[in-house]
C-alpha atoms as a PDB file:
ATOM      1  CA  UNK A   1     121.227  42.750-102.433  1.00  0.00           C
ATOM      2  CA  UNK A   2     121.865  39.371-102.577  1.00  0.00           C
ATOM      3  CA  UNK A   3     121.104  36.443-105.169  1.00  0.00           C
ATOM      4  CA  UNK A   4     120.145  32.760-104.299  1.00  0.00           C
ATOM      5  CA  UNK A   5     121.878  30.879-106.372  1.00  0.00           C
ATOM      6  CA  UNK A   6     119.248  27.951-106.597  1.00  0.00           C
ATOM      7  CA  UNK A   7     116.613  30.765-108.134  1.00  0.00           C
ATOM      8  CA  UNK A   8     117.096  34.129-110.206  1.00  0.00           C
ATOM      9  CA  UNK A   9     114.692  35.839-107.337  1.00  0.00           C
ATOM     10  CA  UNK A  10     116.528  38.341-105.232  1.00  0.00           C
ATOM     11  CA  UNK A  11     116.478  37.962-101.510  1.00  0.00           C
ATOM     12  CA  UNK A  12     115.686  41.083-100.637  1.00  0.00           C
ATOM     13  CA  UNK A  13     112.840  43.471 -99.342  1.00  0.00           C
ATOM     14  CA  UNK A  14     110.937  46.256-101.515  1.00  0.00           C
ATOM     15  CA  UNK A  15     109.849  47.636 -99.216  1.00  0.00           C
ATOM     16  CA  UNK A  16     111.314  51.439 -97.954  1.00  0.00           C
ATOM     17  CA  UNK A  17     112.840  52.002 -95.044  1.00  0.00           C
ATOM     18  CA  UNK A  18     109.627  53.403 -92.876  1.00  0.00           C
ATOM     19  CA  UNK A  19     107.692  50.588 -94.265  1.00  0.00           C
ATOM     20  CA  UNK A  20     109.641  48.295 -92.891  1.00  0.00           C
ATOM     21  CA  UNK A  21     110.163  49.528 -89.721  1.00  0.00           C
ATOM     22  CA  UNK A  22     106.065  49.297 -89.411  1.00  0.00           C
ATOM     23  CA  UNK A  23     105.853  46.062 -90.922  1.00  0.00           C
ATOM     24  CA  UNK A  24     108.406  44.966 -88.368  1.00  0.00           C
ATOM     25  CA  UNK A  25     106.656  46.548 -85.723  1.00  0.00           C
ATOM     26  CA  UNK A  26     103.525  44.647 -86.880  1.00  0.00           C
ATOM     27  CA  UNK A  27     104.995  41.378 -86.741  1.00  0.00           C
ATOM     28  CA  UNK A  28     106.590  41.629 -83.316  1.00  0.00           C
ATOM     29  CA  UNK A  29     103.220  42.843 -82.214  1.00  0.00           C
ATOM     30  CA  UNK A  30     101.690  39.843 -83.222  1.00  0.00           C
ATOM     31  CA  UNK A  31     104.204  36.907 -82.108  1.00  0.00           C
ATOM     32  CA  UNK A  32     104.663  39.011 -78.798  1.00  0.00           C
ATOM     33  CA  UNK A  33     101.342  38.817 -78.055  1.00  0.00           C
ATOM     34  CA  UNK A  34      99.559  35.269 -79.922  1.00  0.00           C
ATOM     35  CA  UNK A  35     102.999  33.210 -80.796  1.00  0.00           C
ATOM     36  CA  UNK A  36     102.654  29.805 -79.234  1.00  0.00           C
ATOM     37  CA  UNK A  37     105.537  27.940 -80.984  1.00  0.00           C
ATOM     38  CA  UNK A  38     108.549  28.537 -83.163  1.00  0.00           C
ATOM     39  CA  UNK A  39     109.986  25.566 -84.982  1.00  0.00           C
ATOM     40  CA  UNK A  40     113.058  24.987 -87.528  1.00  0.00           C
ATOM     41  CA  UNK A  41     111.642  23.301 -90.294  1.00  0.00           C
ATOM     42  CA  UNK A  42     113.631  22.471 -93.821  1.00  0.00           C
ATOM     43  CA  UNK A  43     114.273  25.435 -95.490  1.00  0.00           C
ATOM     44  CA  UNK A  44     112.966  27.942 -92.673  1.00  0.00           C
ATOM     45  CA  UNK A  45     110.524  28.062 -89.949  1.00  0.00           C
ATOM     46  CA  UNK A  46     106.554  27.228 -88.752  1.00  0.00           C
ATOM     47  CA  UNK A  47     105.140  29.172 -86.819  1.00  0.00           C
ATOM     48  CA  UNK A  48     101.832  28.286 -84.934  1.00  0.00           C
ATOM     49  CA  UNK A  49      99.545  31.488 -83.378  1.00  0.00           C
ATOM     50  CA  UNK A  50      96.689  31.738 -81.043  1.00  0.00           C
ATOM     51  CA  UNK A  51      93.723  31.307 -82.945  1.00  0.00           C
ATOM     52  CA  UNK A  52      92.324  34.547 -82.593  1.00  0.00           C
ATOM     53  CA  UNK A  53      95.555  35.911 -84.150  1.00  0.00           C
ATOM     54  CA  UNK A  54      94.617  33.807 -87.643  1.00  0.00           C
ATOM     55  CA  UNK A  55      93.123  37.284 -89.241  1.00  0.00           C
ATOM     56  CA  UNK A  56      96.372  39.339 -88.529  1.00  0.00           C
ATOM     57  CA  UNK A  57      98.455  36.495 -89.702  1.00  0.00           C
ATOM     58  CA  UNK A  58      96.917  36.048 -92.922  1.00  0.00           C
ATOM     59  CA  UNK A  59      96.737  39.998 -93.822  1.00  0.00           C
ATOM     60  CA  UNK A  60     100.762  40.094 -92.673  1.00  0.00           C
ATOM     61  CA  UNK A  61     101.395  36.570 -95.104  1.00  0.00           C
ATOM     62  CA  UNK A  62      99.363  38.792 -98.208  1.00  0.00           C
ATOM     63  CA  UNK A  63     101.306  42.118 -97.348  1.00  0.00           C
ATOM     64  CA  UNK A  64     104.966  40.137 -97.156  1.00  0.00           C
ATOM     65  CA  UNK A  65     103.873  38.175-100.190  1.00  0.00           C
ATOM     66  CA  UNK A  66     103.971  41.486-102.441  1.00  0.00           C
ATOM     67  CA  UNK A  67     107.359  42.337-101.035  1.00  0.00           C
ATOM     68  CA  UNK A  68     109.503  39.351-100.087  1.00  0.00           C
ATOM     69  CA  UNK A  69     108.476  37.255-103.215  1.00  0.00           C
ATOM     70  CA  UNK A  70     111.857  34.813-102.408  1.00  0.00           C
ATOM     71  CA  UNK A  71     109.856  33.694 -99.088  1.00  0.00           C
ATOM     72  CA  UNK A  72     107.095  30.537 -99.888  1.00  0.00           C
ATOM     73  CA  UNK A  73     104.517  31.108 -96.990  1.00  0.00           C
ATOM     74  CA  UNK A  74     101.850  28.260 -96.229  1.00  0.00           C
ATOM     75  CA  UNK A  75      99.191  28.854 -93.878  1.00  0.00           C
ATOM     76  CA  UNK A  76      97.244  26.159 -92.610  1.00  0.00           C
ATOM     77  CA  UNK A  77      94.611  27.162 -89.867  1.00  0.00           C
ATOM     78  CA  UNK A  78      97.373  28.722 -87.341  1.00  0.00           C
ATOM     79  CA  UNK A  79     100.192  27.131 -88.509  1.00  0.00           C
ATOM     80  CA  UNK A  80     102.664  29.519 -90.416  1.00  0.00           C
ATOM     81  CA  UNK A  81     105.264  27.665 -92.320  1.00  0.00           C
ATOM     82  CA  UNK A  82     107.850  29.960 -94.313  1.00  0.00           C
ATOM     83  CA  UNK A  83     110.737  28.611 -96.886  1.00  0.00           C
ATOM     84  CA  UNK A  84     112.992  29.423 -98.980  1.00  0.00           C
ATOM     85  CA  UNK A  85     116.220  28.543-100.833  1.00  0.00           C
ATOM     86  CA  UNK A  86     119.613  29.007-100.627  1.00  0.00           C
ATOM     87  CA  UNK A  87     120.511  32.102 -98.559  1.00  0.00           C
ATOM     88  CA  UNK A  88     117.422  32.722 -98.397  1.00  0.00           C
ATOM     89  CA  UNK A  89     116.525  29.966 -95.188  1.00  0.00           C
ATOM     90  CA  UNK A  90     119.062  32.032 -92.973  1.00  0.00           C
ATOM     91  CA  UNK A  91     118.072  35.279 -93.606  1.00  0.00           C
ATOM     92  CA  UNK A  92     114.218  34.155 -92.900  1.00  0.00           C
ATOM     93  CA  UNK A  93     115.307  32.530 -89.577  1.00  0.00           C
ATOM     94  CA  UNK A  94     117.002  35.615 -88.869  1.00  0.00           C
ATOM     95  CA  UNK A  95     113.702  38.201 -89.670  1.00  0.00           C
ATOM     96  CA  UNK A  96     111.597  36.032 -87.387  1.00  0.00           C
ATOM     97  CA  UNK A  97     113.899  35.230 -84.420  1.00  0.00           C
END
């Protein structure tokens, strides 16, 4: 597990391992099939869905909030736009590639 050094909250999942192969599943569902753009932004990524999508996206956001507490989501209509720190801004780029 490792530790941003900018913040004392570990970057790291608490989620087990068949938990996160379904939440995994779930998102790849969901930009495979509504994703319209993918963007760099500072300190991680926006991502922008079909607007039908909006209700998954949010319910994914609350579930990942309760695990990944190192990630700072903002959703705006269907703009997704996730941050964090440190370490932190390659290893989100890297979950949502």
């Amino acid at each position: 597990m490792k530790h941003d050094r900018g913040t004392q909250v570990p970057i790291a999942c608490s989620l087990v391992p068949s938990e996160q192969a379904n939440r995994e599943q779930a998102w790849a569902r969901l930009l495979r099939t509504s994703l319209l753009a993918r963007e760099r932004v500072a300190g991680g990524l926006r991502l922008t869905v079909r607007p039908a999508a909006v209700p998954s996206l949010r319910q994914l956001v609350d579930l990942e909030r309760a695990c990944c507490p190192w990630i700072t989501f903002s959703l705006e209509d269907q703009c997704l736009t996730m941050t964090a720190s440190g370490a932190g801004e390659e290893m989100l780029v890297q979950m949502f590639r």
